[in-house]
C-alpha atoms as a PDB file:
ATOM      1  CA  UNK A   1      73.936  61.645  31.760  1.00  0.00           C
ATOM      2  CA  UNK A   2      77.285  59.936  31.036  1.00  0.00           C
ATOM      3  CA  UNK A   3      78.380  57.487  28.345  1.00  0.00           C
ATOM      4  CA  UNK A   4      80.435  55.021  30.228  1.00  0.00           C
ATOM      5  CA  UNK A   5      83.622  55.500  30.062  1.00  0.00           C
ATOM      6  CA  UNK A   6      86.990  55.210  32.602  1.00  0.00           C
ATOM      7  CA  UNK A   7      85.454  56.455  35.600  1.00  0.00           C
ATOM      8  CA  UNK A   8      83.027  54.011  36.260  1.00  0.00           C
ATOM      9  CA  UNK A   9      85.941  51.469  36.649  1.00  0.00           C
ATOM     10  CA  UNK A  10      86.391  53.188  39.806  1.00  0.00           C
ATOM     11  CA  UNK A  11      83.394  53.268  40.593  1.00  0.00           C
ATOM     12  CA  UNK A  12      82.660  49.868  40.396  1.00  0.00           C
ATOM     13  CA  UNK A  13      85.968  49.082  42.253  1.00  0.00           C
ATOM     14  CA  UNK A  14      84.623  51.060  45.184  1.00  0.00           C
ATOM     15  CA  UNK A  15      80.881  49.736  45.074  1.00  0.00           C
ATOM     16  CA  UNK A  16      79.917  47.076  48.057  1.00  0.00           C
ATOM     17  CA  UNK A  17      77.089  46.424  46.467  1.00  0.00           C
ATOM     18  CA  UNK A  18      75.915  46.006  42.347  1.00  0.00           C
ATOM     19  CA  UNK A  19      72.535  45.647  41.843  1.00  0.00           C
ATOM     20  CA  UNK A  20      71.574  43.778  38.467  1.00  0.00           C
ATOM     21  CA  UNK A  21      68.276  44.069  36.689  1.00  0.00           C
ATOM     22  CA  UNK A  22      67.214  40.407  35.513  1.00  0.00           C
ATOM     23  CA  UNK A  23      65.009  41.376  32.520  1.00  0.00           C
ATOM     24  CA  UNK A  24      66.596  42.781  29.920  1.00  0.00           C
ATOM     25  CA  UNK A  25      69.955  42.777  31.443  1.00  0.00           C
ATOM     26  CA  UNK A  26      71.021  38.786  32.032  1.00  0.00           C
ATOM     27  CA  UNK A  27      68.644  37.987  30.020  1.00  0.00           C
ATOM     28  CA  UNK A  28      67.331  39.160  27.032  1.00  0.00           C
ATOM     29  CA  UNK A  29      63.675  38.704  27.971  1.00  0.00           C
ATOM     30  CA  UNK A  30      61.454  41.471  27.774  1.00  0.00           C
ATOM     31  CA  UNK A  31      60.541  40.347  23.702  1.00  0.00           C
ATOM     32  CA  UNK A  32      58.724  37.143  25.092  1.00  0.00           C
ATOM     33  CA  UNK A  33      57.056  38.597  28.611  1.00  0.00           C
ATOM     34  CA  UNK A  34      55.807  41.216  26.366  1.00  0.00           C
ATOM     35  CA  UNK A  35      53.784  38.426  23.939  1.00  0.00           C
ATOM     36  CA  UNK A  36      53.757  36.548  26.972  1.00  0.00           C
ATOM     37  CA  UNK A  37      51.121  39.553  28.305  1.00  0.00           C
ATOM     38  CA  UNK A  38      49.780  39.769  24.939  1.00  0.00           C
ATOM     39  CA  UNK A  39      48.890  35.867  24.687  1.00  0.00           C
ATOM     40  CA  UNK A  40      47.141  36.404  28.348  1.00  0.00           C
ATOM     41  CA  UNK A  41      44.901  39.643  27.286  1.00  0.00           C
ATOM     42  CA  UNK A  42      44.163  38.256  23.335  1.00  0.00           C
ATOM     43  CA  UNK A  43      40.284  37.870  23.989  1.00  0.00           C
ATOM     44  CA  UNK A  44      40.291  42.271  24.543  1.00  0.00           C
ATOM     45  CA  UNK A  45      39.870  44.499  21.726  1.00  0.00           C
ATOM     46  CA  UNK A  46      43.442  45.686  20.304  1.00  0.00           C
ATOM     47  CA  UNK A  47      43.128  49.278  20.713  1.00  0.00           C
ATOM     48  CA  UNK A  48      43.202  48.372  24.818  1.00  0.00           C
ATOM     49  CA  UNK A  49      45.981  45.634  23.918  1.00  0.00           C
ATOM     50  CA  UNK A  50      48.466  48.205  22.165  1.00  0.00           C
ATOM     51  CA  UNK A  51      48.024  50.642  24.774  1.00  0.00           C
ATOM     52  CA  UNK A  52      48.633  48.201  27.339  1.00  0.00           C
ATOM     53  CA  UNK A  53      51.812  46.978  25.352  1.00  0.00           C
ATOM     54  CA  UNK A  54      52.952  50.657  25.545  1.00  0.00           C
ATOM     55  CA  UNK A  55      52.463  50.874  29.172  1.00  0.00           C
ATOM     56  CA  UNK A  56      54.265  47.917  29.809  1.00  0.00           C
ATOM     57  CA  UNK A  57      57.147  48.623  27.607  1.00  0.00           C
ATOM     58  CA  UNK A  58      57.619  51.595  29.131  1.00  0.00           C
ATOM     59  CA  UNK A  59      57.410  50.188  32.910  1.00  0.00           C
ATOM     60  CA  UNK A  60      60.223  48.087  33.152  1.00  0.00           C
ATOM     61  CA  UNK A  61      61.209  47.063  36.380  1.00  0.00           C
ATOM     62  CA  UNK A  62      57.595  47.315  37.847  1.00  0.00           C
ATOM     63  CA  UNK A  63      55.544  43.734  38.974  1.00  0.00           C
ATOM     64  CA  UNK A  64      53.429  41.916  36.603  1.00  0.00           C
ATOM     65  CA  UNK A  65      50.740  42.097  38.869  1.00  0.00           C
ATOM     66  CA  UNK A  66      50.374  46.088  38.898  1.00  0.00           C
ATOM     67  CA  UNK A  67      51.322  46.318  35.575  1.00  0.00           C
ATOM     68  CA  UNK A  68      47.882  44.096  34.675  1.00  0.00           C
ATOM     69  CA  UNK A  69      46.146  45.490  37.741  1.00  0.00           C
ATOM     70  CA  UNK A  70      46.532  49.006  35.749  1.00  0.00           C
ATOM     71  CA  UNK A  71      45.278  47.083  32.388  1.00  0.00           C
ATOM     72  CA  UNK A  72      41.954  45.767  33.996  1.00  0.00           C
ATOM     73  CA  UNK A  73      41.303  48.818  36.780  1.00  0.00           C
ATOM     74  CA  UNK A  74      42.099  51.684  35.177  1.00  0.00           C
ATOM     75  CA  UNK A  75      41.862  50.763  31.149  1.00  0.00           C
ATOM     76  CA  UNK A  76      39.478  47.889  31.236  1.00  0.00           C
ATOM     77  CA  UNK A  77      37.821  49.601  34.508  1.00  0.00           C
ATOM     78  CA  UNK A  78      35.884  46.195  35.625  1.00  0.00           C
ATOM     79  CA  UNK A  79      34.563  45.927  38.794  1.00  0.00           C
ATOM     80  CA  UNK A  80      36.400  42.546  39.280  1.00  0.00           C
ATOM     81  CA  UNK A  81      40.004  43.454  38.236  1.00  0.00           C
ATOM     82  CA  UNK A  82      41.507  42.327  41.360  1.00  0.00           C
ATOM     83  CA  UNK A  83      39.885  38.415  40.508  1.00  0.00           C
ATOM     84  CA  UNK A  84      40.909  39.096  36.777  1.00  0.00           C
ATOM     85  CA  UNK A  85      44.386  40.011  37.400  1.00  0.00           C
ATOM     86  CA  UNK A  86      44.636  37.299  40.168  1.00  0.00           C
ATOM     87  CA  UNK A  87      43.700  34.746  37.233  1.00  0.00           C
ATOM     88  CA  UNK A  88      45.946  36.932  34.308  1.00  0.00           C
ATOM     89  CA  UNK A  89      48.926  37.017  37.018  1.00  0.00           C
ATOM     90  CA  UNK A  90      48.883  33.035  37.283  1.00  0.00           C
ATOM     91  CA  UNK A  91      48.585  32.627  33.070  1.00  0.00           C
ATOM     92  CA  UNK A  92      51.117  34.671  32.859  1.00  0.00           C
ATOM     93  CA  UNK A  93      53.541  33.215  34.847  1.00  0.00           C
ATOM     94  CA  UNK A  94      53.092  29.966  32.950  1.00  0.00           C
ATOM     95  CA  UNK A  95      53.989  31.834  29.381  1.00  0.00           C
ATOM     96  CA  UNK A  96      56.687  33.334  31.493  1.00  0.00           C
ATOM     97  CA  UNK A  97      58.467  29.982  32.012  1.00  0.00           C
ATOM     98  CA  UNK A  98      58.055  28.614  28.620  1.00  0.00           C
ATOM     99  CA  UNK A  99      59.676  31.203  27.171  1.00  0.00           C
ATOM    100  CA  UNK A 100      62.894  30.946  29.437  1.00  0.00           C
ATOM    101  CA  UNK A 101      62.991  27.293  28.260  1.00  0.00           C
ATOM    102  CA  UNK A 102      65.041  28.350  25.300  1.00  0.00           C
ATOM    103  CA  UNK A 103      66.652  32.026  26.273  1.00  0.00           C
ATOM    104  CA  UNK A 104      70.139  31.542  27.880  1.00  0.00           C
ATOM    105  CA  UNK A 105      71.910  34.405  29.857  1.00  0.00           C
ATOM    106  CA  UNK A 106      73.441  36.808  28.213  1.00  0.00           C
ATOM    107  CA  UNK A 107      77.535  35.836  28.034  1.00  0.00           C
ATOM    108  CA  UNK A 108      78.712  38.883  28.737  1.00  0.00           C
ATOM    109  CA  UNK A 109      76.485  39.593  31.836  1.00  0.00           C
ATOM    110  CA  UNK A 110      78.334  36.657  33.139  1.00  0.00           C
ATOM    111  CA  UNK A 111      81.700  37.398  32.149  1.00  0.00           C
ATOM    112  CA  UNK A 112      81.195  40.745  34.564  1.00  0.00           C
ATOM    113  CA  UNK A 113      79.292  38.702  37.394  1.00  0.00           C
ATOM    114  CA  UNK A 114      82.351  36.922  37.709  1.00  0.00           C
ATOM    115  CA  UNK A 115      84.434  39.919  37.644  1.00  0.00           C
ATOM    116  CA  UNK A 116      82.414  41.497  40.442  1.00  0.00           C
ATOM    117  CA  UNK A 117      81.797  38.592  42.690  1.00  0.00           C
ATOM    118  CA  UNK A 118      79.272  37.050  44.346  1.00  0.00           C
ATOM    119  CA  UNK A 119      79.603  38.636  47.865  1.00  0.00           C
ATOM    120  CA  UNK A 120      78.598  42.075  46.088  1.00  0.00           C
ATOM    121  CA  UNK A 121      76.636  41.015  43.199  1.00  0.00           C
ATOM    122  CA  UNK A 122      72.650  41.005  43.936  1.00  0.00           C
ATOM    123  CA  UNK A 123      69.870  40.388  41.699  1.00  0.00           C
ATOM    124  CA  UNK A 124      66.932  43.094  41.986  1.00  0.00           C
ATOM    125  CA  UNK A 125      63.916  42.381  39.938  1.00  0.00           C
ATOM    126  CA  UNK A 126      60.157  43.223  39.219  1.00  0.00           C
ATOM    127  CA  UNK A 127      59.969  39.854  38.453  1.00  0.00           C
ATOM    128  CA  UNK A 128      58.034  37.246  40.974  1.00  0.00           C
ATOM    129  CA  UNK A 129      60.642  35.852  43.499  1.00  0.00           C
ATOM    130  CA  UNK A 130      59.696  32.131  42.735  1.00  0.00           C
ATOM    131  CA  UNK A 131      59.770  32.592  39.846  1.00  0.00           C
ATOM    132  CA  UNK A 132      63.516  33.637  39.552  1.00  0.00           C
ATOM    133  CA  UNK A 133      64.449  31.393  42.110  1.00  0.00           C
ATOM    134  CA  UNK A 134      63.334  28.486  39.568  1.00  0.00           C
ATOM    135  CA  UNK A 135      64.956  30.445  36.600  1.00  0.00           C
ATOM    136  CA  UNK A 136      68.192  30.778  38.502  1.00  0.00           C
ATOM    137  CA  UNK A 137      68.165  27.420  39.913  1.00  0.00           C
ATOM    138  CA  UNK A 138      67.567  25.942  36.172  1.00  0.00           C
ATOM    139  CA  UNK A 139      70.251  28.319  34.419  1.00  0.00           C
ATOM    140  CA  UNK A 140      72.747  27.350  37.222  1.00  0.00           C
ATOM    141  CA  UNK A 141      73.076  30.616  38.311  1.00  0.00           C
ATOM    142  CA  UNK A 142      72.852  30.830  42.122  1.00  0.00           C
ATOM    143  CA  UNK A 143      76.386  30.989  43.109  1.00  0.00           C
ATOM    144  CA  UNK A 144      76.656  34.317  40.940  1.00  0.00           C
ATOM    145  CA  UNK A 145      74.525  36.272  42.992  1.00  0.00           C
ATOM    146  CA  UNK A 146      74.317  36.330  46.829  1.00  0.00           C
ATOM    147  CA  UNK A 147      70.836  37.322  46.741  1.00  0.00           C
ATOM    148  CA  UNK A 148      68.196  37.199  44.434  1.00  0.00           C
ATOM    149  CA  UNK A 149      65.221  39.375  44.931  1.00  0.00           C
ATOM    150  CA  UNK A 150      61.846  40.147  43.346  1.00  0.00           C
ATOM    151  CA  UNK A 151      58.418  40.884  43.878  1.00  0.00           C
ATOM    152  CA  UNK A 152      55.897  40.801  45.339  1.00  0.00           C
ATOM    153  CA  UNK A 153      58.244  43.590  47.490  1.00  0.00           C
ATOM    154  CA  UNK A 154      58.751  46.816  45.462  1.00  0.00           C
ATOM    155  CA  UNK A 155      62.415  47.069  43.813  1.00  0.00           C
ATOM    156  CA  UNK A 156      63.175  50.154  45.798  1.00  0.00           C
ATOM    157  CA  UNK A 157      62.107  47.915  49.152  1.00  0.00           C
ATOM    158  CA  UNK A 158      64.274  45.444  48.097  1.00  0.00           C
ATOM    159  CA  UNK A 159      67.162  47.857  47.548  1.00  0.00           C
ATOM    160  CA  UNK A 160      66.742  49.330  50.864  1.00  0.00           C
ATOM    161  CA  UNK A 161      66.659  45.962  52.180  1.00  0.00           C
ATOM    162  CA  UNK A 162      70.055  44.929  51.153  1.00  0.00           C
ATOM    163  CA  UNK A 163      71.747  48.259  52.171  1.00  0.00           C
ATOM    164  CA  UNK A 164      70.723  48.577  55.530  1.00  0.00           C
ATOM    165  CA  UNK A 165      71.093  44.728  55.935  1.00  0.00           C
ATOM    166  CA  UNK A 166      74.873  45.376  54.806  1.00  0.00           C
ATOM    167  CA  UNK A 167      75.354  49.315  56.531  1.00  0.00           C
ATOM    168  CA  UNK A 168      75.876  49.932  53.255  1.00  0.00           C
ATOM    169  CA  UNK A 169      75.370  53.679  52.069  1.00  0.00           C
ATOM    170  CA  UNK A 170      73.767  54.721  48.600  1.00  0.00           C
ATOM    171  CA  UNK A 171      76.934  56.476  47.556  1.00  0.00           C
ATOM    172  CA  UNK A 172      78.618  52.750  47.773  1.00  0.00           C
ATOM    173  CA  UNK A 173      76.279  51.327  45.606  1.00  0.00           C
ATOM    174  CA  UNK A 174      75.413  51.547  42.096  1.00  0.00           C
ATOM    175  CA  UNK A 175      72.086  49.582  39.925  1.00  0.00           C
ATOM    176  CA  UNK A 176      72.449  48.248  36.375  1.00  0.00           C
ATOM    177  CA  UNK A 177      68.929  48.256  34.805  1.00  0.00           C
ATOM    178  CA  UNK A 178      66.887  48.906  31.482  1.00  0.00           C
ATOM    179  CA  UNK A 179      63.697  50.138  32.550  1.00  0.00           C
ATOM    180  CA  UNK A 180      62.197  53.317  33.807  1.00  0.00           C
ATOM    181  CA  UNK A 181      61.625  51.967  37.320  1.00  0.00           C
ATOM    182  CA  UNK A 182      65.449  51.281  37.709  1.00  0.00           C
ATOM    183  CA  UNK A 183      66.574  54.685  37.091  1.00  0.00           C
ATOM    184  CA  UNK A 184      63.340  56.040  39.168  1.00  0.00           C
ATOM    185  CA  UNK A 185      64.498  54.085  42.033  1.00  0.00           C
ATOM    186  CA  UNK A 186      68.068  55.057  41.594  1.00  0.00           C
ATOM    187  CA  UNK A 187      67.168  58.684  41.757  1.00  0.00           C
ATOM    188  CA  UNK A 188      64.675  58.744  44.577  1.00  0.00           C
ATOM    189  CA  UNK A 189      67.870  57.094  46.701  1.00  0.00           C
ATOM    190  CA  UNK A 190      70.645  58.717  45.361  1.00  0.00           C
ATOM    191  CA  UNK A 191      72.488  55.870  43.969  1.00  0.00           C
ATOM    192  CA  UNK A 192      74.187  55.860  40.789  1.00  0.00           C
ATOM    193  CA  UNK A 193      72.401  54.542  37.827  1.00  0.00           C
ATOM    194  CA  UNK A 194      73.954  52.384  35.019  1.00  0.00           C
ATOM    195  CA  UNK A 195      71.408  52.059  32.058  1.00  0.00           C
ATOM    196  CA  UNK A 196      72.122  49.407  29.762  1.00  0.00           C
ATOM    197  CA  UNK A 197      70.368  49.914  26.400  1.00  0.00           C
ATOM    198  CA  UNK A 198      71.384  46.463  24.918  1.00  0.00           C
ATOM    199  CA  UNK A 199      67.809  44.628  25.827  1.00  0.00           C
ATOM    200  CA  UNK A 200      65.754  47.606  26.715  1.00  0.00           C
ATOM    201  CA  UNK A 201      62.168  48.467  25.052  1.00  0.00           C
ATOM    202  CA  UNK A 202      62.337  51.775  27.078  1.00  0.00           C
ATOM    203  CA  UNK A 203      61.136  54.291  24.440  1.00  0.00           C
ATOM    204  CA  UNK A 204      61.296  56.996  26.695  1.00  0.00           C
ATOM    205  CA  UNK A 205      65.061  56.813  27.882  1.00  0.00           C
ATOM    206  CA  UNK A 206      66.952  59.186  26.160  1.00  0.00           C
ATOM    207  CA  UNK A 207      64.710  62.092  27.117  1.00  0.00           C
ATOM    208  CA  UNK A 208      64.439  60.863  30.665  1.00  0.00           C
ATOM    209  CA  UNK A 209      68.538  60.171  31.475  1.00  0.00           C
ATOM    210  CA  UNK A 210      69.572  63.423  29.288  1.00  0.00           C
ATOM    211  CA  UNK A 211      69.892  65.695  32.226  1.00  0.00           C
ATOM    212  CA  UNK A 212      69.777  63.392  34.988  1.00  0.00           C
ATOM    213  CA  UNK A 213      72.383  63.345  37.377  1.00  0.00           C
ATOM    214  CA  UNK A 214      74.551  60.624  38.032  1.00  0.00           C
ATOM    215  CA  UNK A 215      73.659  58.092  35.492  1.00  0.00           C
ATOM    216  CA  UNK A 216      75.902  56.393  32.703  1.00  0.00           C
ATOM    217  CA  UNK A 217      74.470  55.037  29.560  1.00  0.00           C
ATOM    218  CA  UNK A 218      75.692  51.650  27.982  1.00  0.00           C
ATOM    219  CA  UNK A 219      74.432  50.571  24.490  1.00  0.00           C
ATOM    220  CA  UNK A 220      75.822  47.388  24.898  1.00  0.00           C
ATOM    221  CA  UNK A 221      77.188  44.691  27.787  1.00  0.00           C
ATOM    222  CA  UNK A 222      80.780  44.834  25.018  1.00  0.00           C
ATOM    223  CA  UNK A 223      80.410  48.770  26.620  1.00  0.00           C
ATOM    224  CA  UNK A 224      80.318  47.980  30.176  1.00  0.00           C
ATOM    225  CA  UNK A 225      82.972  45.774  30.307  1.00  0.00           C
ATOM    226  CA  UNK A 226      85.324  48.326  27.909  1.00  0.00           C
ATOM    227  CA  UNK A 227      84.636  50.688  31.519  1.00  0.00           C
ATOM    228  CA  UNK A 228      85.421  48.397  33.387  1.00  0.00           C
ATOM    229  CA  UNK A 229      88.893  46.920  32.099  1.00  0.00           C
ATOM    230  CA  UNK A 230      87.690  43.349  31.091  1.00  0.00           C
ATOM    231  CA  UNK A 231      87.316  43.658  27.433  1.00  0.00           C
ATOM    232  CA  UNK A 232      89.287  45.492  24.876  1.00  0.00           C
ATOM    233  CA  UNK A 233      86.396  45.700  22.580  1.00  0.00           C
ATOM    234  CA  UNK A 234      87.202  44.100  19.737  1.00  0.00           C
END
């Protein structure tokens, strides 16, 4: 692992394709989802709710729905978790919504969207599709991105998607993200990861990216746009 630094100007001058995060990354979101799961689950006992807040603090990236399909199968272990997370994945997605009502996108995401450009900008999330689609379309963010993806599809699906779509190869591509699923997709492909620790509840990432190959590490968006010669950082 990498700070950023010059290099990944070129980098990013060479990419066809940036993948973006949206949780934690344009927005800083992961705070409310978090007591947005907590708000769903408050009738369980709290030992189960603090080890499900670790779990999904430490899963970014991955879908709501097997994040709480871990919570009722495998720590609740009912017999009806797929009917219970069925009903938590819908209460969820309300809480989800509210809490966007009064988050704006990060400035400085923005300031490097525009840098980058639509035509190679695309929005890869664990986040439910409609769901961002709604978000986007609210925030007035659609003609940033020329896609924007999310579940139910996998990340690493949707990454794949894009690529071969475009005849794009790995080594042209990089993915800015904040949770352990974007640098676990990044690695199983090949593709360069940028991990951006500005939003991030990822306990686990400095012991995870230390001797991983080809990933930078950004403590702040002020960081990434230092690399990449938009911002003096002052």
């Amino acid at each position: 692992m990498r700070f950023v630094d010059s290099d990944l100007r070129a980098r990013l001058d060479a990419a066809h394709v940036v993948f973006l995060d949206c949780d934690g990354v344009i927005f800083d979101s992961n705070g409310f989802k978090c007591r947005a799961m907590e708000r769903v689950l408050s009738d369980y006992p709290e030992t189960l709710r603090q080890q499900m807040a670790t779990y999904w603090r430490n899963n970014g990236g991955m879908s709501r729905r097997v994040k709480f399909e871990y919570f009722f199968r495998e720590l609740i272990q009912s017999p009806d978790w797929q009917s219970l997370t069925d009903l938590a994945v819908a209460r969820f997605g309300g809480y989800s919504l509210e809490g966007f009502l009064d988050v704006e996108p990060a400035p400085r995401a923005l300031v490097f969207a525009r840098h980058v450009g639509r035509e190679r900008l695309v929005v890869v999330s664990g986040a439910d599709q409609a769901e961002l689609a709604l978000v986007f379309h609210r925030k007035q963010l659609q003609s940033l991105f020329s896609e924007v993806l999310g579940a139910p599809v996998k990340k690493q699906e949707l990454v794949e998607r894009v690529l071969a779509e475009r005849g794009v190869g790995v080594d042209a591509a990089l993915l800015i993200g904040d949770g352990a699923r974007d640098f676990e997709v990044c690695q199983r492909l090949g593709m360069h990861f940028v991990y951006l620790n500005e939003y991030s509840e990822w306990d686990g990432a400095a012991e995870a990216l230390a001797e991983a190959p080809d990933v930078r590490w950004a403590n702040r968006w002020s960081e990434l746009l230092v690399a990449a010669g938009l911002f003096d950082g002052g």
